[in-house]
C-alpha atoms as a PDB file:
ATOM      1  CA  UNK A   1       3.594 -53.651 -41.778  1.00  0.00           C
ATOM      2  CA  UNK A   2       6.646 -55.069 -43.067  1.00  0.00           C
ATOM      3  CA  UNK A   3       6.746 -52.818 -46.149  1.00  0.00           C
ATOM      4  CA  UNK A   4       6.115 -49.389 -44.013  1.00  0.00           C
ATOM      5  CA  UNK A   5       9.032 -50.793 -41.681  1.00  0.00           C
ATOM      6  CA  UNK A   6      11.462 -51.072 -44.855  1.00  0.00           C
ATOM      7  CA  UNK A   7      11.120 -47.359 -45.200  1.00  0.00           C
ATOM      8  CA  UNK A   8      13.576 -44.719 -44.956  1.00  0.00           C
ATOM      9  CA  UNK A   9      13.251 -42.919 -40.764  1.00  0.00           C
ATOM     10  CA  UNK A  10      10.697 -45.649 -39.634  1.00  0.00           C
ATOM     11  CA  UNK A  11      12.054 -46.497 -36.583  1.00  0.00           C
ATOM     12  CA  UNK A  12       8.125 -48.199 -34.949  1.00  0.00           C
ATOM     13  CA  UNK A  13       5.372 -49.598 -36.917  1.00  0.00           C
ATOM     14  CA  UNK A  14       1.954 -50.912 -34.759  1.00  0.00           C
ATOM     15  CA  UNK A  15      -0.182 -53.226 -36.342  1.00  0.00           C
ATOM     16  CA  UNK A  16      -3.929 -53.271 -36.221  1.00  0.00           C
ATOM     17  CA  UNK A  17      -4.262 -56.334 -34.407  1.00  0.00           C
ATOM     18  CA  UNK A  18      -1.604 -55.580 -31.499  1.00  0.00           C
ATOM     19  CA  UNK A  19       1.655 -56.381 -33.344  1.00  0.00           C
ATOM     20  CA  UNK A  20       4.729 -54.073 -32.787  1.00  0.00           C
ATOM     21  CA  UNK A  21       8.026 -53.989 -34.878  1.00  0.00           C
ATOM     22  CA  UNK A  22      10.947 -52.183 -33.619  1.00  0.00           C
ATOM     23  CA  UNK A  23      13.244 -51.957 -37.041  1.00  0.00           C
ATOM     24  CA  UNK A  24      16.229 -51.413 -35.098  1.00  0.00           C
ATOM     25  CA  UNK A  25      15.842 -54.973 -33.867  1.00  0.00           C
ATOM     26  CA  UNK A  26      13.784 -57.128 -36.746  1.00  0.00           C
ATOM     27  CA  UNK A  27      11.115 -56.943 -39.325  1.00  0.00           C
ATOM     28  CA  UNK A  28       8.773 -59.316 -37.575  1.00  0.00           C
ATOM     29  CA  UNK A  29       6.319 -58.401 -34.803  1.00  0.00           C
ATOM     30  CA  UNK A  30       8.917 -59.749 -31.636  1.00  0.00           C
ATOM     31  CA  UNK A  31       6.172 -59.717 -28.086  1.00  0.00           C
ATOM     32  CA  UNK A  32       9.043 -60.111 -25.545  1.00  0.00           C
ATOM     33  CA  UNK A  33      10.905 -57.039 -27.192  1.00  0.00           C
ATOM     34  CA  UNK A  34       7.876 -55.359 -27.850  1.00  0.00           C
ATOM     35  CA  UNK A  35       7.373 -55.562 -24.008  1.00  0.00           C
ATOM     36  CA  UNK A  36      10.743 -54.624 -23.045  1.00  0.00           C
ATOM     37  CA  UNK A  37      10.658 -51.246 -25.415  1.00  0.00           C
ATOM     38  CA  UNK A  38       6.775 -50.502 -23.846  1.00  0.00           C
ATOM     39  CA  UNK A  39       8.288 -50.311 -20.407  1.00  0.00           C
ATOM     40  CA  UNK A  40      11.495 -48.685 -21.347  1.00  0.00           C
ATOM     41  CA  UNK A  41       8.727 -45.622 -22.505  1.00  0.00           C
ATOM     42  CA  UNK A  42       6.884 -45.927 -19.693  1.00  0.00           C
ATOM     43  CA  UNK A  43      10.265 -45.315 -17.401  1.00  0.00           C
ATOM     44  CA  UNK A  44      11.680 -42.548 -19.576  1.00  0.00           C
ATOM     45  CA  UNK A  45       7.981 -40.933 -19.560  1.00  0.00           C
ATOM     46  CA  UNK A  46       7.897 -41.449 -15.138  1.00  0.00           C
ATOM     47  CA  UNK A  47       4.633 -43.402 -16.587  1.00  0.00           C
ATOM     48  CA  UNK A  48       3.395 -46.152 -13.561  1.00  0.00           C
ATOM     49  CA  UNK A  49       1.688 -49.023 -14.960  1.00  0.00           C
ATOM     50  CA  UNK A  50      -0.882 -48.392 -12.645  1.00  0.00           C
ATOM     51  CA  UNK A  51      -1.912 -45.223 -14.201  1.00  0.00           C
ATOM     52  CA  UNK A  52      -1.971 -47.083 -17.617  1.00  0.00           C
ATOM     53  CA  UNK A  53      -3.843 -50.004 -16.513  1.00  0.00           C
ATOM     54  CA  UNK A  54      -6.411 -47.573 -14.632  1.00  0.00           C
ATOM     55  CA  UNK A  55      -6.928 -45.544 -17.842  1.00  0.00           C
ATOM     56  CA  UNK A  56      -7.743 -48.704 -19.540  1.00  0.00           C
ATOM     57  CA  UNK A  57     -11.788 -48.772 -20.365  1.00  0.00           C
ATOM     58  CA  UNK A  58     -12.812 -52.701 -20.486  1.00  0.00           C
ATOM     59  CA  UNK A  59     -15.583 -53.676 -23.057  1.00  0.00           C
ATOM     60  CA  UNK A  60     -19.043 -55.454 -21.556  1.00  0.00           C
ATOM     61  CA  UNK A  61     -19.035 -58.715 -23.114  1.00  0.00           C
ATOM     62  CA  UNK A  62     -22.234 -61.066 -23.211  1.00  0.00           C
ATOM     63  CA  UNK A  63     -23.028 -64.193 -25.167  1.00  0.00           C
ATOM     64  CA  UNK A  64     -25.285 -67.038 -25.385  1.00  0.00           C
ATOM     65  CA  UNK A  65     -24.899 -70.354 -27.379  1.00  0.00           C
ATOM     66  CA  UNK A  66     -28.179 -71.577 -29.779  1.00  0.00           C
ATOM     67  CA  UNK A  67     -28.621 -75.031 -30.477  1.00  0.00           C
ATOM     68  CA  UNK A  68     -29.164 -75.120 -34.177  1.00  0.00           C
ATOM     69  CA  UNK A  69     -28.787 -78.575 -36.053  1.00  0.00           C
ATOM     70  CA  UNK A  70     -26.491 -78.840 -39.502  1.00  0.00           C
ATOM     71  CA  UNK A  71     -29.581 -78.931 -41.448  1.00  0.00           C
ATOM     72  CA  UNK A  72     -31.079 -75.631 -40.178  1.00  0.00           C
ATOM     73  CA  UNK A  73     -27.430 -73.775 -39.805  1.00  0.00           C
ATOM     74  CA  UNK A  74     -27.180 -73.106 -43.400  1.00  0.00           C
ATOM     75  CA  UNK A  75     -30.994 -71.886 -43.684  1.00  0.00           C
ATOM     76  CA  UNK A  76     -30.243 -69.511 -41.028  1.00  0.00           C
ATOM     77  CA  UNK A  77     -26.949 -68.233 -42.059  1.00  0.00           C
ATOM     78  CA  UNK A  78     -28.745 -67.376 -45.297  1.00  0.00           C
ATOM     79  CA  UNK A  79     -31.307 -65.472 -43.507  1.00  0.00           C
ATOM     80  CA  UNK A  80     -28.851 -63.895 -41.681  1.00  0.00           C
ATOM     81  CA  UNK A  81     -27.009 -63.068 -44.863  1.00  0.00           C
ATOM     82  CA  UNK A  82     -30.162 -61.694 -46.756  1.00  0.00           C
ATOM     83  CA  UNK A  83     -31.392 -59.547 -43.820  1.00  0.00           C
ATOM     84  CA  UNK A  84     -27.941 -57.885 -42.326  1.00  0.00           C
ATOM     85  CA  UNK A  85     -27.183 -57.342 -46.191  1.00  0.00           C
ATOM     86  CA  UNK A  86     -25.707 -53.547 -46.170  1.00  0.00           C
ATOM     87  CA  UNK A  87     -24.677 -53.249 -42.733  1.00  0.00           C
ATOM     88  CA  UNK A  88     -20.750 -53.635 -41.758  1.00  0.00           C
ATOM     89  CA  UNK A  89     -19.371 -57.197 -41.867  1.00  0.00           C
ATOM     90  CA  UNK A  90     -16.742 -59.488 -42.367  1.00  0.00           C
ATOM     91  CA  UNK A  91     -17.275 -63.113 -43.553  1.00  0.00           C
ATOM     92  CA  UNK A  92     -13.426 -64.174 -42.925  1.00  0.00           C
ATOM     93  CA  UNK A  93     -14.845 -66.702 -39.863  1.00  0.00           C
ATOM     94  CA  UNK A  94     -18.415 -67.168 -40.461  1.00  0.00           C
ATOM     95  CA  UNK A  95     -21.048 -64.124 -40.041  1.00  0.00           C
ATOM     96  CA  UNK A  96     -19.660 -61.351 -37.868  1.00  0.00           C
ATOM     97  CA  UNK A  97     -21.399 -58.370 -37.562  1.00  0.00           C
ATOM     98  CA  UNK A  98     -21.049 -55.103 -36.732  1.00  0.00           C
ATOM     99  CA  UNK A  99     -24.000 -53.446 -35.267  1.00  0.00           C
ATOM    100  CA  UNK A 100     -24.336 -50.160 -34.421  1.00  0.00           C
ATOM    101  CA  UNK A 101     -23.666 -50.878 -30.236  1.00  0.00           C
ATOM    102  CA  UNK A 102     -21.171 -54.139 -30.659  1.00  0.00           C
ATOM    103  CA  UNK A 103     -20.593 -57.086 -32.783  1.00  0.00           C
ATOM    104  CA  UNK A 104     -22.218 -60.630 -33.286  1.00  0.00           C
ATOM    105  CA  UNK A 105     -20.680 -63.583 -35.004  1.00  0.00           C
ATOM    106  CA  UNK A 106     -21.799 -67.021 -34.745  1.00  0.00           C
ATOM    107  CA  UNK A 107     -20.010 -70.385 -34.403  1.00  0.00           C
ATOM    108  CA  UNK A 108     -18.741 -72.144 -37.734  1.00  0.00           C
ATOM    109  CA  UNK A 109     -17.863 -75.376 -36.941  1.00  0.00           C
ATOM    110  CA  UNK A 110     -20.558 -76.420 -34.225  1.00  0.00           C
ATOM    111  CA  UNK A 111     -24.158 -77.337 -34.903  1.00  0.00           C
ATOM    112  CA  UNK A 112     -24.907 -74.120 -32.789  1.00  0.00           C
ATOM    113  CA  UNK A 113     -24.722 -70.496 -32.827  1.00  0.00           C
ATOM    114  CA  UNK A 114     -22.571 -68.554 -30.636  1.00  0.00           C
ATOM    115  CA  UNK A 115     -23.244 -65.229 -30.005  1.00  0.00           C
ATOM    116  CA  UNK A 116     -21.154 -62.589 -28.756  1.00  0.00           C
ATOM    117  CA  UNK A 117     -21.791 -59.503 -27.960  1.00  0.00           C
ATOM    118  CA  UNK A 118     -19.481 -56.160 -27.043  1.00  0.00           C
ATOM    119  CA  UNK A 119     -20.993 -52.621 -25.862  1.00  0.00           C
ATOM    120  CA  UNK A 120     -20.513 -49.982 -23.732  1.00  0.00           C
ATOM    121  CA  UNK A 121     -22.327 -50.957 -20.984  1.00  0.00           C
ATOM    122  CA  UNK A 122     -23.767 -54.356 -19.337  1.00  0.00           C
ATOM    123  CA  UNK A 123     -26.799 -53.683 -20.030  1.00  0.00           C
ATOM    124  CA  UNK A 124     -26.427 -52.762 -24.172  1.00  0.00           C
ATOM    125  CA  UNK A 125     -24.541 -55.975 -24.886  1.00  0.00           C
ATOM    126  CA  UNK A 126     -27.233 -58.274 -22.773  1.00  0.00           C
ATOM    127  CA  UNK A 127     -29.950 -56.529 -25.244  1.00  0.00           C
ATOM    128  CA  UNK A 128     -27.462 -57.551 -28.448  1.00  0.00           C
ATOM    129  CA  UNK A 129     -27.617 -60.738 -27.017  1.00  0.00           C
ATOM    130  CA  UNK A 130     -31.461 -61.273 -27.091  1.00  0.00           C
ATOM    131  CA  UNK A 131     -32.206 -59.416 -30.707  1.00  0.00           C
ATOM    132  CA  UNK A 132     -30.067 -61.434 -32.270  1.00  0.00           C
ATOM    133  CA  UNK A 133     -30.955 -64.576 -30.480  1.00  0.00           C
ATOM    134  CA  UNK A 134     -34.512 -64.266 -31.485  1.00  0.00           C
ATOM    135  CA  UNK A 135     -33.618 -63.471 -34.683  1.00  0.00           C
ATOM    136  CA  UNK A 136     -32.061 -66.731 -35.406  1.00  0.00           C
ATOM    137  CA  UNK A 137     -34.346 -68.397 -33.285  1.00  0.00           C
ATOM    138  CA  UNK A 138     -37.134 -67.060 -35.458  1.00  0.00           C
ATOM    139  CA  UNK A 139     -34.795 -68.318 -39.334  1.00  0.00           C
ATOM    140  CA  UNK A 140     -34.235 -71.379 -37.364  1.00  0.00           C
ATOM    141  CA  UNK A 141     -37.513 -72.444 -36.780  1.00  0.00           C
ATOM    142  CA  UNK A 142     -39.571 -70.581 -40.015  1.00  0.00           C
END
């Protein structure tokens, strides 16, 4: 982000992750000035917050914690690695993974599994929840 700011006419670079830098007032991501410059927009655009936070669309969220001991943990991460192998990932915090309706990732430094869930409705994230649940329930106990 830092780069792109340093170029000639950028005036506003937005980061991936939420972070905002304003190069007429620093390099760095700044989240008070960030907030300041959002609602200056908003009044020079006649934009209510309302409207803004009404147009907002919030994710359904569901998630479920499965007791899994040390010993079994690393069977069923391997499991999970062999059998997701191809679909979209990341491995930065554990096993996250993107299904085609939301995104899983289990706990790394409990002897459990946490998964998480996010879809478009209720309903799609509670059925995340239980495939993958069995799933590891099934690797955890083979």
């Amino acid at each position: 982000m830092i780069e792109t700011a340093l170029q000639e006419g950028v005036g506003f670079v937005g980061g991936t992750r939420g972070g905002f830098i304003f190069t007429e007032f620093s390099l760095a991501c700044d989240a008070m000035f960030a907030a300041l410059k959002i609602l200056e927009m908003m009044a020079k655009a006649k934009e209510p917050l309302s409207n803004i936070v009404n147009s907002i669309t919030f994710p359904n969220i569901a998630s479920l914690d499965i007791a899994c001991s040390w010993e079994e943990k690393g069977k069923v991460m391997n499991a999970l690695m062999q059998k997701t192998e191809g679909m979209k990932r990341d491995l930065i915090h554990g096993i996250k993974i993107f299904d085609t309706a939301g995104k899983d990732k289990p706990a790394r430094e409990e002897a459990l599994f946490n998964i998480t869930a996010e879809a478009p409705t209720k309903n799609a994230a509670d059925a995340l929840v239980r495939k993958w649940s069995k799933k590891i329930e099934k690797w955890r106990d083979a």
